[in-house]
PDB file of N, CA and C in Angstrom:
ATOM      1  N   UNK A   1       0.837  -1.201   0.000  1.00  0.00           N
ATOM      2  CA  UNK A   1       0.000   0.000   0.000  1.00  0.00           C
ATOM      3  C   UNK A   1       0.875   1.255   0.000  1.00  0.00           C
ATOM      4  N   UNK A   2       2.041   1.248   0.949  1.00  0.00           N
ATOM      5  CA  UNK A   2       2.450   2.206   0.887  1.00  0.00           C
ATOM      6  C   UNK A   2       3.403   2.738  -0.880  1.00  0.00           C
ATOM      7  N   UNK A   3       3.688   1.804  -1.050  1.00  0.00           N
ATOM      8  CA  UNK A   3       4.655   2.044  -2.724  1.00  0.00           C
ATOM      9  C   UNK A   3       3.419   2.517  -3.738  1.00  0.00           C
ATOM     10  N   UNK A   4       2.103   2.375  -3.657  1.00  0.00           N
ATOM     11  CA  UNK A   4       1.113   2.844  -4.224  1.00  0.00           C
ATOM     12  C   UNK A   4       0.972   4.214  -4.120  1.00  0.00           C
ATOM     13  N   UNK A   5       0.670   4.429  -2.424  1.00  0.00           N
ATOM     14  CA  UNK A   5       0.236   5.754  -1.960  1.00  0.00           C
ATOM     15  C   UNK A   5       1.331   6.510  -2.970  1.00  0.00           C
ATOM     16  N   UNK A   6       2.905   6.838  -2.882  1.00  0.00           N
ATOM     17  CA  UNK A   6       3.845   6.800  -2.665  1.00  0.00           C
ATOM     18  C   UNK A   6       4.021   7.300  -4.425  1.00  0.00           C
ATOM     19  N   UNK A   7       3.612   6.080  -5.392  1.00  0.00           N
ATOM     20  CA  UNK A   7       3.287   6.581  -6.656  1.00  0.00           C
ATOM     21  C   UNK A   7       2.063   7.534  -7.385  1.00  0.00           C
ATOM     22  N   UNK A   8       1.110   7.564  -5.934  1.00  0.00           N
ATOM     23  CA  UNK A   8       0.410   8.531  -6.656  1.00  0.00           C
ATOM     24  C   UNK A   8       0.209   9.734  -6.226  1.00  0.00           C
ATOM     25  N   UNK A   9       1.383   9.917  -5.108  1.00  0.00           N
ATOM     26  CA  UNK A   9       1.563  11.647  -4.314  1.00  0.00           C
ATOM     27  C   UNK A   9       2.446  11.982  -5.654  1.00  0.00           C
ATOM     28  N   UNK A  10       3.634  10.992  -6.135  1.00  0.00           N
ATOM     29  CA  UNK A  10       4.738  11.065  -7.182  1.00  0.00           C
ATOM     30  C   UNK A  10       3.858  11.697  -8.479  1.00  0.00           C
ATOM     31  N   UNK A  11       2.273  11.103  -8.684  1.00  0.00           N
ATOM     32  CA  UNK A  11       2.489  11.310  -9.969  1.00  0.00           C
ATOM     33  C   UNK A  11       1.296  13.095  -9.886  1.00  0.00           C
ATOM     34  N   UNK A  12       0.779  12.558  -8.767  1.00  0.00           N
ATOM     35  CA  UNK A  12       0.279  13.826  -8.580  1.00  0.00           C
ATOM     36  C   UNK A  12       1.281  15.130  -8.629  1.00  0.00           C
ATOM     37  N   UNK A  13       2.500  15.069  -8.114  1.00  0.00           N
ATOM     38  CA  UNK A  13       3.636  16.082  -8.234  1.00  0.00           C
ATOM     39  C   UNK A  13       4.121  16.619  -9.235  1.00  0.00           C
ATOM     40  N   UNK A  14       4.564  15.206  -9.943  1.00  0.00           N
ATOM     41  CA  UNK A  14       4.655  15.411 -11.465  1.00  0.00           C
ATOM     42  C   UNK A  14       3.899  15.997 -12.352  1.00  0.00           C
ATOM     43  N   UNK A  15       2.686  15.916 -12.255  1.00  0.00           N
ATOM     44  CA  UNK A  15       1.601  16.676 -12.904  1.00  0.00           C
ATOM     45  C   UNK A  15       1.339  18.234 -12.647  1.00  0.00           C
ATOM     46  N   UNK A  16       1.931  18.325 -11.298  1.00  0.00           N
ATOM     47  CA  UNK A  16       1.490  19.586 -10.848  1.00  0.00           C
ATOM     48  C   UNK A  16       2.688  20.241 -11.551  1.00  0.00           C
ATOM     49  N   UNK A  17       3.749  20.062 -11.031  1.00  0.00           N
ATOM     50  CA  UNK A  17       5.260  20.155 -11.588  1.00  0.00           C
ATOM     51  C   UNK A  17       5.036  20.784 -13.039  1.00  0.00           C
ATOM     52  N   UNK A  18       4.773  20.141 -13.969  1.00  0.00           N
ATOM     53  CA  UNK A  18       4.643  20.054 -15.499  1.00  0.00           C
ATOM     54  C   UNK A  18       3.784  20.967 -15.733  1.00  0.00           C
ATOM     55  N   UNK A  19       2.527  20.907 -15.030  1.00  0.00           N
ATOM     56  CA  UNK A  19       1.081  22.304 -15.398  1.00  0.00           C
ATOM     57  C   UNK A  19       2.364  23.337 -15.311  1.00  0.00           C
ATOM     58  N   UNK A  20       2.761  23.616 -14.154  1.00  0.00           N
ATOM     59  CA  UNK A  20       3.406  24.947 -13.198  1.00  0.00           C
ATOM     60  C   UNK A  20       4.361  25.088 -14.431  1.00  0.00           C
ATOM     61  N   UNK A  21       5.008  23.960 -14.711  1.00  0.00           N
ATOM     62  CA  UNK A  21       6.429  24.602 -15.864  1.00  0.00           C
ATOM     63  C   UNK A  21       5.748  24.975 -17.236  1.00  0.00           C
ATOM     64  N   UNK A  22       4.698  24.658 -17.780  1.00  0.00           N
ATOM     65  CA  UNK A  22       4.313  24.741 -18.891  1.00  0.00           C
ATOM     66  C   UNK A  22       3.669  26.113 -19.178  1.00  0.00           C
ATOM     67  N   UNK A  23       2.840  26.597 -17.675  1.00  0.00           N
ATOM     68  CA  UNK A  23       2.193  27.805 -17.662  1.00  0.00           C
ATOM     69  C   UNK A  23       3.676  29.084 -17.573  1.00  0.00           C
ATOM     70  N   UNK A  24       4.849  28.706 -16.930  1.00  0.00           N
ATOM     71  CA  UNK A  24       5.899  29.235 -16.803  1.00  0.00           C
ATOM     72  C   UNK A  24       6.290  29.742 -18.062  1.00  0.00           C
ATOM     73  N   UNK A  25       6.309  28.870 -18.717  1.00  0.00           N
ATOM     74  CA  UNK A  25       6.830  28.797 -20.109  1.00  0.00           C
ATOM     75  C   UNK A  25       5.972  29.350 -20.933  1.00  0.00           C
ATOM     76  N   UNK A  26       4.811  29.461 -20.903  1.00  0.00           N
ATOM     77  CA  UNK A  26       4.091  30.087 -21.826  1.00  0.00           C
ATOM     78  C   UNK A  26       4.006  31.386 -21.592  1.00  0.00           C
ATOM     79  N   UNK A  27       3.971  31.408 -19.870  1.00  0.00           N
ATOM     80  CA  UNK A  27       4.386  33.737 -19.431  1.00  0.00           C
ATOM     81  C   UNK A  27       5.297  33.927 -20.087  1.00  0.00           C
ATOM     82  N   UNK A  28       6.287  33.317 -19.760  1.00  0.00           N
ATOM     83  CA  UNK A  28       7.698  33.669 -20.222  1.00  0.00           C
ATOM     84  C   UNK A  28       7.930  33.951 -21.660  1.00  0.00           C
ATOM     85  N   UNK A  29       7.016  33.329 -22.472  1.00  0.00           N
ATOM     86  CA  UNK A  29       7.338  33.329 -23.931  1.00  0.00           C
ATOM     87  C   UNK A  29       6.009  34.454 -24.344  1.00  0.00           C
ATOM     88  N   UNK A  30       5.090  34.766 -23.551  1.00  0.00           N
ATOM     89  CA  UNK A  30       4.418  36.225 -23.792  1.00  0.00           C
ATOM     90  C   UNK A  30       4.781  36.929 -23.613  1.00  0.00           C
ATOM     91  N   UNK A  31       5.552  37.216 -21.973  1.00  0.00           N
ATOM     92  CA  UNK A  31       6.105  38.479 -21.983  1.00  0.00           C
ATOM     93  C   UNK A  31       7.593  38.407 -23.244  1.00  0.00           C
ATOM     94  N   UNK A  32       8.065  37.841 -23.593  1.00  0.00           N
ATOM     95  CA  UNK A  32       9.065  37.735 -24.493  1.00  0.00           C
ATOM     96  C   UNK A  32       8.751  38.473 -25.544  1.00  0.00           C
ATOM     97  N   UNK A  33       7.272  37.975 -25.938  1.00  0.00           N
ATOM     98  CA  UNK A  33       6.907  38.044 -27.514  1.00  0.00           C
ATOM     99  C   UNK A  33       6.363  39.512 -27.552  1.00  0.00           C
ATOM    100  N   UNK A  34       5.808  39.893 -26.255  1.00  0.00           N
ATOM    101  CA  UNK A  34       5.610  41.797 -26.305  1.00  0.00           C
ATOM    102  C   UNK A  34       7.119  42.262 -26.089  1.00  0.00           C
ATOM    103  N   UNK A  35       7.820  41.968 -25.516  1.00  0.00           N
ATOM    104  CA  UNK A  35       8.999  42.689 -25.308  1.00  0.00           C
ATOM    105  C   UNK A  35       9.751  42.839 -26.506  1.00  0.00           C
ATOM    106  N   UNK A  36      10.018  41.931 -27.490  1.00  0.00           N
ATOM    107  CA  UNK A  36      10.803  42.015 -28.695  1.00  0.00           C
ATOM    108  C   UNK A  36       9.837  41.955 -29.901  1.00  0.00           C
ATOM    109  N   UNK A  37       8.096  41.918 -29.221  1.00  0.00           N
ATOM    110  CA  UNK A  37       7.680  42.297 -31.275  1.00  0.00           C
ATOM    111  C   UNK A  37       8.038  43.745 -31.322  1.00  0.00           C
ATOM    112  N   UNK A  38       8.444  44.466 -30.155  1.00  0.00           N
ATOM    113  CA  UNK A  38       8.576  45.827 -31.107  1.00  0.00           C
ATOM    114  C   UNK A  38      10.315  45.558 -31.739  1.00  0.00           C
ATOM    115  N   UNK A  39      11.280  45.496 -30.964  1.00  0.00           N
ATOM    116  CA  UNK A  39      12.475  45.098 -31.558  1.00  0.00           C
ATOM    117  C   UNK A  39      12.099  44.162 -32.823  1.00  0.00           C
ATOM    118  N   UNK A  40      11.529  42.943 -32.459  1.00  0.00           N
ATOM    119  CA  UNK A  40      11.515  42.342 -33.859  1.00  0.00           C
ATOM    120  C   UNK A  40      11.276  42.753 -35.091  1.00  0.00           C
ATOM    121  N   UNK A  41       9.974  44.033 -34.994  1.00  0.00           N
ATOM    122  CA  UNK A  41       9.427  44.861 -36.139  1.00  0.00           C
ATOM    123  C   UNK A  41      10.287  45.766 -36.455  1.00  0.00           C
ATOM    124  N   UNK A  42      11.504  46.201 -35.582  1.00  0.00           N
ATOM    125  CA  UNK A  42      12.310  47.037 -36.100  1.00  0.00           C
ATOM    126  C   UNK A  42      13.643  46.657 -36.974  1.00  0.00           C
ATOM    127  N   UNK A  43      14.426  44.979 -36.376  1.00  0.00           N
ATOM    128  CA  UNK A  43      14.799  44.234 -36.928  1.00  0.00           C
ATOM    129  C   UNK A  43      14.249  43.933 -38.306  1.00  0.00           C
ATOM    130  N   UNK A  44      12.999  43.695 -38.655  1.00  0.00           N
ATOM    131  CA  UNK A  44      12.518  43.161 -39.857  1.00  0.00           C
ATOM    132  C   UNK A  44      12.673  44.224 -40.514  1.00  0.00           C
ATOM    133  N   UNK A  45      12.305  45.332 -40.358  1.00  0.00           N
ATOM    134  CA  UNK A  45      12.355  46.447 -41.155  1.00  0.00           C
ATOM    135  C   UNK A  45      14.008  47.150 -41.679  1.00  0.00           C
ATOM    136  N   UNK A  46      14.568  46.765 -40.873  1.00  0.00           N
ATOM    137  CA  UNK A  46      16.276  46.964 -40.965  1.00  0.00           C
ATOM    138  C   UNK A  46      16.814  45.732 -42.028  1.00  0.00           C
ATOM    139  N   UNK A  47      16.251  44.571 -41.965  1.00  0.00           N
ATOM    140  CA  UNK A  47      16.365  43.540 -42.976  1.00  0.00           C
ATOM    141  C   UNK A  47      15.560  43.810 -44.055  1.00  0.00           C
ATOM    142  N   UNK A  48      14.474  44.842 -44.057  1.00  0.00           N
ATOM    143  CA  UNK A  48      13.769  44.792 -45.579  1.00  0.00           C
ATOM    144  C   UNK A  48      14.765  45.857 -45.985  1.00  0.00           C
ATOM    145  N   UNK A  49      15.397  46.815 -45.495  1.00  0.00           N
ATOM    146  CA  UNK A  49      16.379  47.954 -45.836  1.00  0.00           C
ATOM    147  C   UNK A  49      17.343  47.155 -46.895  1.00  0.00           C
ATOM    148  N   UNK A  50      17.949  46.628 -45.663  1.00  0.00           N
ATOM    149  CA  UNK A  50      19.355  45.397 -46.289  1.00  0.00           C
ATOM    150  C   UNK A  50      19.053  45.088 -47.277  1.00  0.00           C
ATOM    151  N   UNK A  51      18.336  43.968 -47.124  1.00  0.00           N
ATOM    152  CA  UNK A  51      18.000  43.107 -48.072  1.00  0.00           C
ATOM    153  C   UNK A  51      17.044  42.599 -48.490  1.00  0.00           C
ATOM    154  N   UNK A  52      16.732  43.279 -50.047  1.00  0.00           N
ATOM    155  CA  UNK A  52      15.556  42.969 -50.725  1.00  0.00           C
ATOM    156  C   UNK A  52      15.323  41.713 -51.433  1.00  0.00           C
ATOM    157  N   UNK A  53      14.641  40.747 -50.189  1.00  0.00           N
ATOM    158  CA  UNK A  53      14.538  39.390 -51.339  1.00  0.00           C
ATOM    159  C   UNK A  53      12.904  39.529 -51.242  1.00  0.00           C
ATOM    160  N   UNK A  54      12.059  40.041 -50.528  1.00  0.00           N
ATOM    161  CA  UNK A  54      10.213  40.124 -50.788  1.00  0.00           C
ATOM    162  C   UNK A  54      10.146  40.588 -52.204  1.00  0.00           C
ATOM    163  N   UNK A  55       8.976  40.288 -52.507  1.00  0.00           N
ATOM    164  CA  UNK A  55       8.456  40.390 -53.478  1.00  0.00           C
ATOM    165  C   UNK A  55       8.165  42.241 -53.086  1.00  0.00           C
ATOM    166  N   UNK A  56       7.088  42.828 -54.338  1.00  0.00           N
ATOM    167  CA  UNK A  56       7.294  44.148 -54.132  1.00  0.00           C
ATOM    168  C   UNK A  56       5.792  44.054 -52.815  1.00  0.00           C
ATOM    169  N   UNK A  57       4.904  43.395 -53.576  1.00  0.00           N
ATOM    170  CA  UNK A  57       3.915  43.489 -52.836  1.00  0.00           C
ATOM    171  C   UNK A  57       3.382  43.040 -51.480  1.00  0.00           C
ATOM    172  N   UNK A  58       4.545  41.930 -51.099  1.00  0.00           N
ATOM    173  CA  UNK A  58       4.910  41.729 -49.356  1.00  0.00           C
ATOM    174  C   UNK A  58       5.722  42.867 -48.431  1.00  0.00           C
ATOM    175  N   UNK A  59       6.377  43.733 -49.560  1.00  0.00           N
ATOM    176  CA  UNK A  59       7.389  44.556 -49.025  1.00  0.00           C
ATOM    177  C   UNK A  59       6.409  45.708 -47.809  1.00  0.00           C
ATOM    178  N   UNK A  60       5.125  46.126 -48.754  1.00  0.00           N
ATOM    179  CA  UNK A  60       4.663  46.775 -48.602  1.00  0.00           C
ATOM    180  C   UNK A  60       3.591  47.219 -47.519  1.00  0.00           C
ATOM    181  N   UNK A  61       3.672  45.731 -46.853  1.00  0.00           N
ATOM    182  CA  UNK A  61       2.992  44.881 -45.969  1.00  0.00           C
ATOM    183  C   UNK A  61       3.853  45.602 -44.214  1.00  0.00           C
TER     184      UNK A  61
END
């Protein structure tokens, strides 16, 4: 009984564990994705400068 109990405090942990890291990971990668879409949009735009491989009518986008 007890190696039972024992596996299912374990898997209960694990589960909790995994929610907690996954929700972690998903803040983490929102606040990321506001923090650098403005850098990123400025990056992209410094690469449409550079280098023109778009078409004309994606450029424009």
């Amino acid at each position: 009984m007890c190696h039972i109990a024992e596996l299912v405090i374990g898997g209960c942990v694990l589960i909790a564990m995994t929610t907690l890291g996954v929700v972690a990971i998903l803040g983490v990668l929102g606040v990321l994705e506001r923090a650098f879409g403005v850098l990123g949009g400025m990056w992209y735009a410094e690469e449409e400068k550079g280098v023109k491989q778009a078409p004309e009518g994606e450029e424009k986008m």
